[in-house]
Protein backbone atom coordinates (compact mmCIF):
# COMPACT_ATOMS: atom_id res chain seq x y z
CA UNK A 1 -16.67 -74.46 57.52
CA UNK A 2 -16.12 -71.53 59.58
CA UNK A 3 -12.29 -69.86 59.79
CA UNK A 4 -10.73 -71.25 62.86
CA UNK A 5 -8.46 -68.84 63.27
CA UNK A 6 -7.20 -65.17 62.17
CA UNK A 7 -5.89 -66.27 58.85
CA UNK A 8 -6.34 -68.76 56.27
CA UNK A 9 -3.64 -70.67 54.74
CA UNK A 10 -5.19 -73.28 52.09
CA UNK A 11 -6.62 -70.22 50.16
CA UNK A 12 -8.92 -71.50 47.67
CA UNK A 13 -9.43 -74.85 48.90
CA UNK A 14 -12.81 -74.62 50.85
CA UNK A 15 -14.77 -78.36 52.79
CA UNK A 16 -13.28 -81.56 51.37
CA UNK A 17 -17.07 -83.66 50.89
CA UNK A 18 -17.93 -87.04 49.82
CA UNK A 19 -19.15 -86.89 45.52
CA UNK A 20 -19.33 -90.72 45.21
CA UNK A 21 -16.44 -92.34 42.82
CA UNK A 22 -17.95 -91.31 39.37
CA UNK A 23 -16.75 -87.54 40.40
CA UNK A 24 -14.09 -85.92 38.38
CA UNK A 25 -13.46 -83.57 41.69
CA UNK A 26 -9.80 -84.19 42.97
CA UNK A 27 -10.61 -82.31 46.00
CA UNK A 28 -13.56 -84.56 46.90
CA UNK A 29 -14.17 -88.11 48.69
CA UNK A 30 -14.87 -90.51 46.54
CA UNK A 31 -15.33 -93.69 48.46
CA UNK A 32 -15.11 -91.92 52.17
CA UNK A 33 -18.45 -91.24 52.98
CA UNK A 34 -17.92 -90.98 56.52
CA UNK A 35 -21.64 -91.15 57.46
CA UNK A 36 -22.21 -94.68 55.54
CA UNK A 37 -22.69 -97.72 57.68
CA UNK A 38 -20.41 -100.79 57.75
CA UNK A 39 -21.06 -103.64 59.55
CA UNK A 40 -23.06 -101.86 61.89
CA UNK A 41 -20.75 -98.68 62.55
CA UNK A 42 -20.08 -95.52 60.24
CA UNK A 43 -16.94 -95.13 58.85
CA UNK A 44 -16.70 -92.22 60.47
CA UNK A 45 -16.87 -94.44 63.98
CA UNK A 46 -15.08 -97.22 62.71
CA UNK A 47 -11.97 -95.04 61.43
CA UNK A 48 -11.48 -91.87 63.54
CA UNK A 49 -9.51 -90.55 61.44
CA UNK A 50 -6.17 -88.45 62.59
CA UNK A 51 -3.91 -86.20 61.09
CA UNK A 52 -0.63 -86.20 62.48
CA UNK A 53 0.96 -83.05 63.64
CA UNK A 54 4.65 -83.92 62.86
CA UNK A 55 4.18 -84.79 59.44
CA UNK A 56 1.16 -82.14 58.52
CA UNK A 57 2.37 -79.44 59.96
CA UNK A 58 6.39 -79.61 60.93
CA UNK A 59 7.34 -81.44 57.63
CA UNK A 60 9.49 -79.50 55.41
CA UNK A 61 10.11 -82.05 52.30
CA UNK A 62 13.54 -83.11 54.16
CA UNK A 63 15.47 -86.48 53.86
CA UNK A 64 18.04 -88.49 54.76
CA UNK A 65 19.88 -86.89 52.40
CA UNK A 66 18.76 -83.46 51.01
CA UNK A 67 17.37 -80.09 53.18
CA UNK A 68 14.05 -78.61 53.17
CA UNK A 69 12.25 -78.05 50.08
CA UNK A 70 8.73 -77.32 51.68
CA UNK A 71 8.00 -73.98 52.71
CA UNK A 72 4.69 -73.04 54.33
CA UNK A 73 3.38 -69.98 55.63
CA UNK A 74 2.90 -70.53 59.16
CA UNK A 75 6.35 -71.31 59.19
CA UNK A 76 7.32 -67.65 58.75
CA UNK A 77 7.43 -66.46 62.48
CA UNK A 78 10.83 -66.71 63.89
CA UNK A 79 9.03 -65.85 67.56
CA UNK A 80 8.40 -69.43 68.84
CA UNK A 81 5.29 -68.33 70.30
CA UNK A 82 4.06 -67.36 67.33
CA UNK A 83 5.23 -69.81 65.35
CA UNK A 84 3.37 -72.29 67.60
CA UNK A 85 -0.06 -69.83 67.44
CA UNK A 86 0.48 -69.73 63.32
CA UNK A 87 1.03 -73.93 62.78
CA UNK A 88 -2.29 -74.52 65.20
CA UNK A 89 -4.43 -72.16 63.34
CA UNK A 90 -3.05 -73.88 60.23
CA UNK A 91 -4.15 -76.99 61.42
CA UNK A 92 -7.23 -76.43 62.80
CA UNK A 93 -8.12 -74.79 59.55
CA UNK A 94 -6.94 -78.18 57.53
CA UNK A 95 -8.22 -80.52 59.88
CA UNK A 96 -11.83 -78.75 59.66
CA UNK A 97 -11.67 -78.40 55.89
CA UNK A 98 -10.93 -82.40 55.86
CA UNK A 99 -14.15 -83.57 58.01
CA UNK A 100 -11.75 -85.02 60.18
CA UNK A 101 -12.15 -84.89 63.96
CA UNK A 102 -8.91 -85.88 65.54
CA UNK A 103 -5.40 -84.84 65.10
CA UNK A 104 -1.90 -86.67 67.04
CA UNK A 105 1.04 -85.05 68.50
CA UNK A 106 4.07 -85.08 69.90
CA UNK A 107 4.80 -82.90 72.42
CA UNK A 108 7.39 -80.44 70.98
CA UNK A 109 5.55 -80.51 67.51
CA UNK A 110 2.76 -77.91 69.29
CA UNK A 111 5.73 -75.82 70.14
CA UNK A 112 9.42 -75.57 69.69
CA UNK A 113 11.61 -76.94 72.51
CA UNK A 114 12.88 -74.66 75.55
CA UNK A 115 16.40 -74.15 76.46
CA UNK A 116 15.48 -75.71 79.94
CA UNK A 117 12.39 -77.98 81.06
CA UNK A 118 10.76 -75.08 83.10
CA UNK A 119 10.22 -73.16 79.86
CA UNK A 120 9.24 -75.72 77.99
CA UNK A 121 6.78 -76.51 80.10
CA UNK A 122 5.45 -72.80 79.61
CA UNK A 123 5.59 -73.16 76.44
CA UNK A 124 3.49 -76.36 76.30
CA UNK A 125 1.02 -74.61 78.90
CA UNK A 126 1.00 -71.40 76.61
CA UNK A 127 0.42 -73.33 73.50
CA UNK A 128 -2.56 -76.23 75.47
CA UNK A 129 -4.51 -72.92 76.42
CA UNK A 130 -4.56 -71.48 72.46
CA UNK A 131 -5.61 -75.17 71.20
CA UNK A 132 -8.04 -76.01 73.76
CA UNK A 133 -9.98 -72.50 72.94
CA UNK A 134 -9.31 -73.98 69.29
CA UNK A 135 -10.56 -76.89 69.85
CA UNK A 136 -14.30 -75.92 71.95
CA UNK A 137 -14.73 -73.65 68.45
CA UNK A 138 -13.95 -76.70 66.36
CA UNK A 139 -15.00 -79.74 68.20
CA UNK A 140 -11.55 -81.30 66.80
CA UNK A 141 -10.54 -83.69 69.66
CA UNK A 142 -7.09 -85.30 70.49
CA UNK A 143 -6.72 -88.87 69.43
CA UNK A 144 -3.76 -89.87 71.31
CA UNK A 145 -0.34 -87.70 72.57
CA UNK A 146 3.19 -89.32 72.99
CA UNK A 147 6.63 -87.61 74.06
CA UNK A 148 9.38 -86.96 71.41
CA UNK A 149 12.13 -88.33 73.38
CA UNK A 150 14.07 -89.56 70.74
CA UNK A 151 15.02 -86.49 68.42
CA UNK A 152 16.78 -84.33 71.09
CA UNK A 153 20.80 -85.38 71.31
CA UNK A 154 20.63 -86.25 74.95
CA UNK A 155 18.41 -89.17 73.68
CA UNK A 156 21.58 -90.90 71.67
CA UNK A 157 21.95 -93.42 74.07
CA UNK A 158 18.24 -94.30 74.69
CA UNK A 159 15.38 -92.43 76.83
CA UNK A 160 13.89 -94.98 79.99
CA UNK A 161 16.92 -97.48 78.65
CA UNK A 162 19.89 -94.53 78.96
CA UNK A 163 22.82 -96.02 81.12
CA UNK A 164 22.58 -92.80 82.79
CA UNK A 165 20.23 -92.55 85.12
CA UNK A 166 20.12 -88.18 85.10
CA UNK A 167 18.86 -89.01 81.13
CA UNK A 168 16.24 -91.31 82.16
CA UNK A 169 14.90 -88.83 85.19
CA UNK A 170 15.25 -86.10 81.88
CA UNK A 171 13.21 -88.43 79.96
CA UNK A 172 10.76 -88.96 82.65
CA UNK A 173 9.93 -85.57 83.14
CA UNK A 174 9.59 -85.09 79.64
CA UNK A 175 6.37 -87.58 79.65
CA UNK A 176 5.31 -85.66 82.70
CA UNK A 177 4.95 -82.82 80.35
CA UNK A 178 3.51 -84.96 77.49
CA UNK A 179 0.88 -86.74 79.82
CA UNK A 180 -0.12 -83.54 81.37
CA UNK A 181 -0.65 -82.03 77.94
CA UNK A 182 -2.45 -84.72 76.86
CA UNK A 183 -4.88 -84.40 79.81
CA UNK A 184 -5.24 -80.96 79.33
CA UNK A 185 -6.56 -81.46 75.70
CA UNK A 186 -8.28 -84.12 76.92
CA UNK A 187 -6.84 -86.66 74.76
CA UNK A 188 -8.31 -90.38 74.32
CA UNK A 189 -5.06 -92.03 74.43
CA UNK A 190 -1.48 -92.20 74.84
CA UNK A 191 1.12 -93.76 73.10
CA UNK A 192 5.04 -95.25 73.81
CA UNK A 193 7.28 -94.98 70.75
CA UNK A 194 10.88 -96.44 71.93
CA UNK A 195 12.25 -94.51 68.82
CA UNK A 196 15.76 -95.42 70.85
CA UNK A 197 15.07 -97.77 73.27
CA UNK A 198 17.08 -100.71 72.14
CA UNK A 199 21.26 -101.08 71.13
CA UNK A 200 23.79 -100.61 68.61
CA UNK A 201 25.84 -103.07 69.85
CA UNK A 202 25.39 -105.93 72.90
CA UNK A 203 29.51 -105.52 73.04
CA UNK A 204 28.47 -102.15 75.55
CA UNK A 205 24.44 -103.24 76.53
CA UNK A 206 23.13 -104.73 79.63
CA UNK A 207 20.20 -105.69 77.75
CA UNK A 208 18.07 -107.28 81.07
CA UNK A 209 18.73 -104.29 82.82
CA UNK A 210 17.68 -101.57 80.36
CA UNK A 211 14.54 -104.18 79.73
CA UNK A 212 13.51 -103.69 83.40
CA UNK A 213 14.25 -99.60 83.56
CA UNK A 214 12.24 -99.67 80.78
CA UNK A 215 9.18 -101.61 82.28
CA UNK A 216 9.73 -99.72 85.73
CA UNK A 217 9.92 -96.80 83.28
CA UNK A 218 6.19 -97.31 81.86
CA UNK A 219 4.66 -98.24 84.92
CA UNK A 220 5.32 -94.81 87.00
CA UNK A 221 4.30 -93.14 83.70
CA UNK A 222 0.87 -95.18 84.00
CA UNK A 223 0.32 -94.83 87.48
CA UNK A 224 1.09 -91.29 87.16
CA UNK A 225 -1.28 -90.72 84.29
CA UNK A 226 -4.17 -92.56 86.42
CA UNK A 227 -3.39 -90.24 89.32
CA UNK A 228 -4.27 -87.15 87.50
CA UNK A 229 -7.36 -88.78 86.42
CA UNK A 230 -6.75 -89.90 82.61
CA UNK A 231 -8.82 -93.01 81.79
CA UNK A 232 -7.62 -93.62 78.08
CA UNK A 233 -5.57 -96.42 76.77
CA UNK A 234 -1.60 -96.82 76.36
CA UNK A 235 -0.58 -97.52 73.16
CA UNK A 236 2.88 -99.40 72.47
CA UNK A 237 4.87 -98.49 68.88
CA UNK A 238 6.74 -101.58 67.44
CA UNK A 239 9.12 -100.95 65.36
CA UNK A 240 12.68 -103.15 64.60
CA UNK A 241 15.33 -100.64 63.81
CA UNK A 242 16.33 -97.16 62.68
CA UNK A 243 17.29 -94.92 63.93
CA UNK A 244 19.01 -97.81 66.58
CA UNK A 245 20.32 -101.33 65.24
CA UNK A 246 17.77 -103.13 67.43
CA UNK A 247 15.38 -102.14 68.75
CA UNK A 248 13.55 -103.48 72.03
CA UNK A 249 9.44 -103.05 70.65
CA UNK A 250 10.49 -105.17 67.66
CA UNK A 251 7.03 -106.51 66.60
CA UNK A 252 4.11 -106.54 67.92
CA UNK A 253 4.81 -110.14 68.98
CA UNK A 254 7.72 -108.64 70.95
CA UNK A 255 5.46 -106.02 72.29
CA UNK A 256 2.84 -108.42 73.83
CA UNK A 257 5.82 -110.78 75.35
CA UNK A 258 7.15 -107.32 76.96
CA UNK A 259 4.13 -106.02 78.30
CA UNK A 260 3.20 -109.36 80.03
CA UNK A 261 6.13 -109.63 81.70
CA UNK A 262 6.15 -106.26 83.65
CA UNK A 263 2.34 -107.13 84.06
CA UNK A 264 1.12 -103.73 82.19
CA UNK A 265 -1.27 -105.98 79.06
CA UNK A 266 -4.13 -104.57 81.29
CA UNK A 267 -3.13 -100.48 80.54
CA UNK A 268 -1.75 -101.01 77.42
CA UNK A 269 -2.05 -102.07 73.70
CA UNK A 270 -0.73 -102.16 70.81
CA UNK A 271 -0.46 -99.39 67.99
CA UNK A 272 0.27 -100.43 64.67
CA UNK A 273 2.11 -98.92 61.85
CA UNK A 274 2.14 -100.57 58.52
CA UNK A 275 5.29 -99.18 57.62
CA UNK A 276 7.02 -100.98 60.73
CA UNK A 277 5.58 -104.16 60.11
CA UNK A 278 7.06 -104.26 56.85
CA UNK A 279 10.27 -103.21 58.35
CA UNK A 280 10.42 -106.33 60.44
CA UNK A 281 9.31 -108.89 57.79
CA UNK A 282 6.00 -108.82 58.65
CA UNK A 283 2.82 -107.94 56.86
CA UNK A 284 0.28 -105.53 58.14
CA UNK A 285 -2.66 -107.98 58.43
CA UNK A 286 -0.19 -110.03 60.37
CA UNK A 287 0.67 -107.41 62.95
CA UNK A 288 -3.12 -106.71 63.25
CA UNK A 289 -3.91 -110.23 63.56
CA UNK A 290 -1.05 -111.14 66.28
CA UNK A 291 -2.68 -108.01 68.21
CA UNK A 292 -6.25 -109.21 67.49
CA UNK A 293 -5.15 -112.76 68.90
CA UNK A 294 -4.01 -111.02 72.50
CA UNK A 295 -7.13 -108.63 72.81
CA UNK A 296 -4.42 -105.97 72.07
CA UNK A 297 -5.11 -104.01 69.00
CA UNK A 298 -5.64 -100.45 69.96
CA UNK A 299 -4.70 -98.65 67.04
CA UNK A 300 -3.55 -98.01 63.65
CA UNK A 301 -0.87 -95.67 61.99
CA UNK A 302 -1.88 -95.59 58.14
CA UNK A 303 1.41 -95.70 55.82
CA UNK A 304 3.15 -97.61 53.83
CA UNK A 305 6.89 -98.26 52.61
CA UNK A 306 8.24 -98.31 49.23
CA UNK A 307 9.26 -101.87 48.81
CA UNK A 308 12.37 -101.03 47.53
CA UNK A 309 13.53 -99.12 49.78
CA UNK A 310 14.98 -100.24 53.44
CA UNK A 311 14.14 -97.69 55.51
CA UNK A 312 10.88 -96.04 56.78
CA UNK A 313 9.26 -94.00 54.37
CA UNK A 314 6.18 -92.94 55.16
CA UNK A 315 4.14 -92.98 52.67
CA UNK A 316 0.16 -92.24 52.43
CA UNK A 317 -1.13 -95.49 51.91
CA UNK A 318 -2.73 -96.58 48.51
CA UNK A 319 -2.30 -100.24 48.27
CA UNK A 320 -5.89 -101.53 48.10
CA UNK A 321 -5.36 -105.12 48.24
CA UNK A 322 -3.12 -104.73 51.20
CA UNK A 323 -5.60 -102.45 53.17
CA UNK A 324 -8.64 -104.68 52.33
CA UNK A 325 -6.71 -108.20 53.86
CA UNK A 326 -6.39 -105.98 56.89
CA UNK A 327 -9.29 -104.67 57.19
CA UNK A 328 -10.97 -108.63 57.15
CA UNK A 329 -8.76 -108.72 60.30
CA UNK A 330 -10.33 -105.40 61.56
CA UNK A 331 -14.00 -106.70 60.50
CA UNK A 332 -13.66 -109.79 62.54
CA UNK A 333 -11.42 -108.68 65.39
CA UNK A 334 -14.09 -106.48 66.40
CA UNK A 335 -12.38 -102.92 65.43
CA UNK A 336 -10.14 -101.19 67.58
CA UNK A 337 -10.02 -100.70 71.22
CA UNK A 338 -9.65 -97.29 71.92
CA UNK A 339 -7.68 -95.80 69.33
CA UNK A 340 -8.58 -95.02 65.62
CA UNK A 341 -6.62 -94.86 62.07
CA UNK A 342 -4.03 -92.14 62.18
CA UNK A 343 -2.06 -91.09 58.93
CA UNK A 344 1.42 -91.00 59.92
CA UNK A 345 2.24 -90.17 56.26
CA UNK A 346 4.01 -87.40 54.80
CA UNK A 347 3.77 -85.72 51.16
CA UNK A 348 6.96 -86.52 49.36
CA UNK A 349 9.41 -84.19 49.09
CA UNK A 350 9.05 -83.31 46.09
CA UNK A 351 5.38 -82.02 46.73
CA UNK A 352 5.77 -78.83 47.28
CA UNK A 353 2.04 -77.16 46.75
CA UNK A 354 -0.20 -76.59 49.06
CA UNK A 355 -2.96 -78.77 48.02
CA UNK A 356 -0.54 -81.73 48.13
CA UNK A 357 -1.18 -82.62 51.40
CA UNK A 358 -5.65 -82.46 50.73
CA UNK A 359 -4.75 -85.20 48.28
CA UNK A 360 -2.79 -87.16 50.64
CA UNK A 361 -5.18 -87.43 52.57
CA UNK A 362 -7.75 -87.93 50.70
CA UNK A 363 -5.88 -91.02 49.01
CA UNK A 364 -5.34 -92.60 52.04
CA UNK A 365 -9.23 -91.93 53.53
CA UNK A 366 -10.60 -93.29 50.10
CA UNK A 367 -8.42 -96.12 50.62
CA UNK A 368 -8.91 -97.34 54.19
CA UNK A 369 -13.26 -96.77 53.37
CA UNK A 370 -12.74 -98.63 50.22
CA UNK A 371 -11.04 -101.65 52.16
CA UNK A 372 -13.28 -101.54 54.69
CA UNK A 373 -16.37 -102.13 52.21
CA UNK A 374 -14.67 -104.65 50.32
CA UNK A 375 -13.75 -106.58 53.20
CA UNK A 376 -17.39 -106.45 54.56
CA UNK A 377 -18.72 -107.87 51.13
CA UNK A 378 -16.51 -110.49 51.09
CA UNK A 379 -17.94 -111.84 54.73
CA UNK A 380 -21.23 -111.44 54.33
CA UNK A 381 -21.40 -112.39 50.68
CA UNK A 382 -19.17 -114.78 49.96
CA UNK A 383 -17.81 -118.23 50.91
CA UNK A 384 -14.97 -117.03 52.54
CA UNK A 385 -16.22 -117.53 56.26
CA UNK A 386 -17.22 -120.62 55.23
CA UNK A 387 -13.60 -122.11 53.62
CA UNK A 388 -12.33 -120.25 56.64
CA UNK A 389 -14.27 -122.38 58.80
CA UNK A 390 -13.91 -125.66 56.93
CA UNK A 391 -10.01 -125.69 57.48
CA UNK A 392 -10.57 -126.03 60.78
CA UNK A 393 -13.92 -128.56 61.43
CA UNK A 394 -12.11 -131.30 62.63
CA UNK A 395 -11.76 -129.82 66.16
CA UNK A 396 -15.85 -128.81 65.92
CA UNK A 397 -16.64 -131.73 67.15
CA UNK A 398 -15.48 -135.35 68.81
CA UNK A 399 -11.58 -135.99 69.89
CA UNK A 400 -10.36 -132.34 68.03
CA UNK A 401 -12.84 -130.45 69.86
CA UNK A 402 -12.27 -132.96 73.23
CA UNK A 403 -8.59 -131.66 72.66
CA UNK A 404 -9.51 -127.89 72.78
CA UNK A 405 -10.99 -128.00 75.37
CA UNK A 406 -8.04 -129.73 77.52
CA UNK A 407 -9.75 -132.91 77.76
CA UNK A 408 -7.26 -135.33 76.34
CA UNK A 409 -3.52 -135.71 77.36
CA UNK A 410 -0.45 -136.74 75.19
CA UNK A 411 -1.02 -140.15 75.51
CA UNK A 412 -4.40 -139.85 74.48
CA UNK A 413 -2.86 -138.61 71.15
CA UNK A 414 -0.87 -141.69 70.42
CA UNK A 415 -3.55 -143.75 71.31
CA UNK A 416 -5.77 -142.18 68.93
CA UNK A 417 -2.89 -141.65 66.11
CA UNK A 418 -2.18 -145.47 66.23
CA UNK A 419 -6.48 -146.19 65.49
CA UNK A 420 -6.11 -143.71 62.82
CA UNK A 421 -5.96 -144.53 59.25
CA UNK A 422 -7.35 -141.26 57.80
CA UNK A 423 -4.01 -138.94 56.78
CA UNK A 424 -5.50 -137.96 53.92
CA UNK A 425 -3.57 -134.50 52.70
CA UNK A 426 -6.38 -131.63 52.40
CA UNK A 427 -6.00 -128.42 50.16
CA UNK A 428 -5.82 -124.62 51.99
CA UNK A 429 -7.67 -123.57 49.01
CA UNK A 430 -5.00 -120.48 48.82
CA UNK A 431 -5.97 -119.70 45.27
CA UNK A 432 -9.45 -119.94 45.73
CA UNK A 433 -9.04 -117.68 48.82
CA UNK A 434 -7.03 -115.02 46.73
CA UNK A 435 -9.30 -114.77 43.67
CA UNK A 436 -12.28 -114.44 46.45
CA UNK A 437 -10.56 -111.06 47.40
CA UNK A 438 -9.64 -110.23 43.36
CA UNK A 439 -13.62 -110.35 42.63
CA UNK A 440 -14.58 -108.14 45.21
CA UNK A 441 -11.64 -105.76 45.06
């Protein structure tokens, strides 16, 4: 792979390729071939994989409760310019040496923040014209862009759900910015993190109110978006808590709820992190599945949490039997719509070399590509549709399948519950279901 830029900073560490799982390379693929077919797709086309700017490229190793202890070279320049020019090149060059083709961002991870919003929107024009040049050299594309409006003080109080309306119109302006340099890099998508939309407290929250700025908030940003020509899909973030108490994109259940009542489902859908769901009780193949359910699964973030810990971790995932249950949603859901599997993941902190971060991601490809195979060998060769199925043949046909289709009223129920002598109780086979997945993973 040619040097995409004026410097290289993963010296010694040349194309990441696919050597099949019997290699002894730990810089090599050895389940991600992204040019095998799945189910009719690549993995290549079922995955898009991402790398994600803030974690990649702006983590330094920190914590909640320890300073940096990651120091990389294109973090040298103390010219913010520079500094911007030095992380892209840095990224372009790891993005190119992965195989990947799409990175994330949030807006002030391309460039630091300006003092005022007219300079940083130079700034984000100065830095869109460097990575677009970057990008017709590379053919690295932009999976989806969002707007960091939670980091910045101003932001304590919420962004679209601040009590202070001169916040919000901050806020709004902000995703002006985003959008437009989203556009410019012509990115697929768009996503909506509320990273503070929600409360600390009800004692002090007009909770119906912010709900509503909030939905009024999204819909100007997607009408605005649309009038500059962008034809990609919004993604929604749930998450419960941290950094607020509670916060309003709970689950993706939540999500869904929210969306339909502002009357925005059609725009938008739902991006997924695994680390989230976990946060809110869920499991990821639940999240997926709730999405799957609405038509709304857009697109993953690829993480995990450390299950002792309560907070969001952000860790590359590795835990197979987790990613293949998910990925026999993904199988029969169809894919994704619009979006792809981005690894919001960062090395831990105390990773400090530079090839760290090639094994990261390497983990976490070789993980999602084993799932994915897995889950399509346990569809199409075992019984698993077919148990699946069984559960559920009572409404194939006659009254249960009458019923479905809205034929038959409550009192038809009792009428046909006091005929009935057949309760008979009827295994869900979970054992059988689970060992299934054991023999193929």
């Amino acid at each position: 792979m040619a040097l995409i830029g004026n410097r290289e900073y993963y010296k010694g560490i040349g194309d990441i390729n696919f050597e099949g799982k019997d290699s002894s390379n730990p810089l090599a693929f050895k389940f991600y071939d992204p040019n095998l077919v799945v189910a009719g797709k690549t993995l290549r086309e079922h995955f898009k994989f991402a790398v994600a700017y803030w974690h990649s490229f702006c983590g330094q190793g920190t914590d909640p409760f320890g300073l940096p202890t990651q120091s990389f070279l294109w973090d040298s320049s103390k010219d913010p310019l520079q500094a911007a020019k030095d992380k892209a090149d840095a990224a372009f060059e790891f993005i190119t040496k992965m195989g990947f083709e799409y990175f994330c961002f949030h807006d002030f991870d391309l460039i630091q923040e300006g003092s005022t919003m007219l300079e940083s929107e130079k700034r984000l024009l100065y830095i869109s014209d460097y990575i677009s040049e970057k990008q017709k050299k590379s053919g690295v594309k932009v999976l989806w862009g969002t707007a960091n409006c939670f980091a910045n003080p101003i932001y304590m109080n919420g962004a679209a759900t601040n009590p202070e309306f001169n916040i919000l119109a901050r806020a709004g302006a902000q995703v002006k910015l985003a959008l437009d340099t989203t556009i410019a890099l012509n990115g697929e998508n768009y996503v909506f993190w509320g990273g503070r939309e929600g409360y600390m407290s009800l004692l002090n929250t007009d909770m119906k109110r912010e709900l509503d700025h909030l939905g009024q908030f999204l819909t100007i940003s997607r009408d605005y978006a649309r009038s500059q020509g962008f034809k990609g899909t919004f993604f929604i973030e749930p998450k419960p808590m941290e950094p607020t108490k509670h916060q309003y994109d709970f689950d993706t259940a939540t999500a869904i709820g929210f969306l339909k009542e502002y009357g925005l489902e059609k725009d938008f859908k739902i991006n997924i992190e695994v680390n989230h769901a976990t946060l809110a009780q869920h499991t990821f193949q639940h999240e997926l599945t709730v999405a799957a359910s609405s038509g709304m699964l857009g697109s993953i973030d690829a993480n995990r949490g450390d299950y002792q810990n309560g907070w969001d971790t952000d860790q590359f995932p590795n835990n197979l039997y987790e990613t293949t249950e998910a990925m026999l949603v993904f199988l029969q859901s169809g894919g994704l719509q619009g979006g792809g599997v981005n690894f919001d993941a960062k090395i831990r902190r105390n990773s400090t070399d530079i090839d760290d971060i090639f094994h990261a991601h390497i983990g976490g490809a070789d993980n999602f590509a084993r799932a994915i195979i897995n889950a399509d060998k346990i569809l199409s060769s075992s019984k698993y549709l077919e148990l699946f199925e069984n559960r559920y043949k009572t409404f194939d046909s006659g009254k249960g399948k009458e019923f479905e289709n809205g034929k038959l009223n409550l009192k038809d129920l009792y009428d046909i519950a006091l005929k009935s002598k057949d309760y008979k109780l009827t295994s869900g086979k979970q054992e059988m279901f689970e060992n299934i997945l054991n023999q193929f993973i």
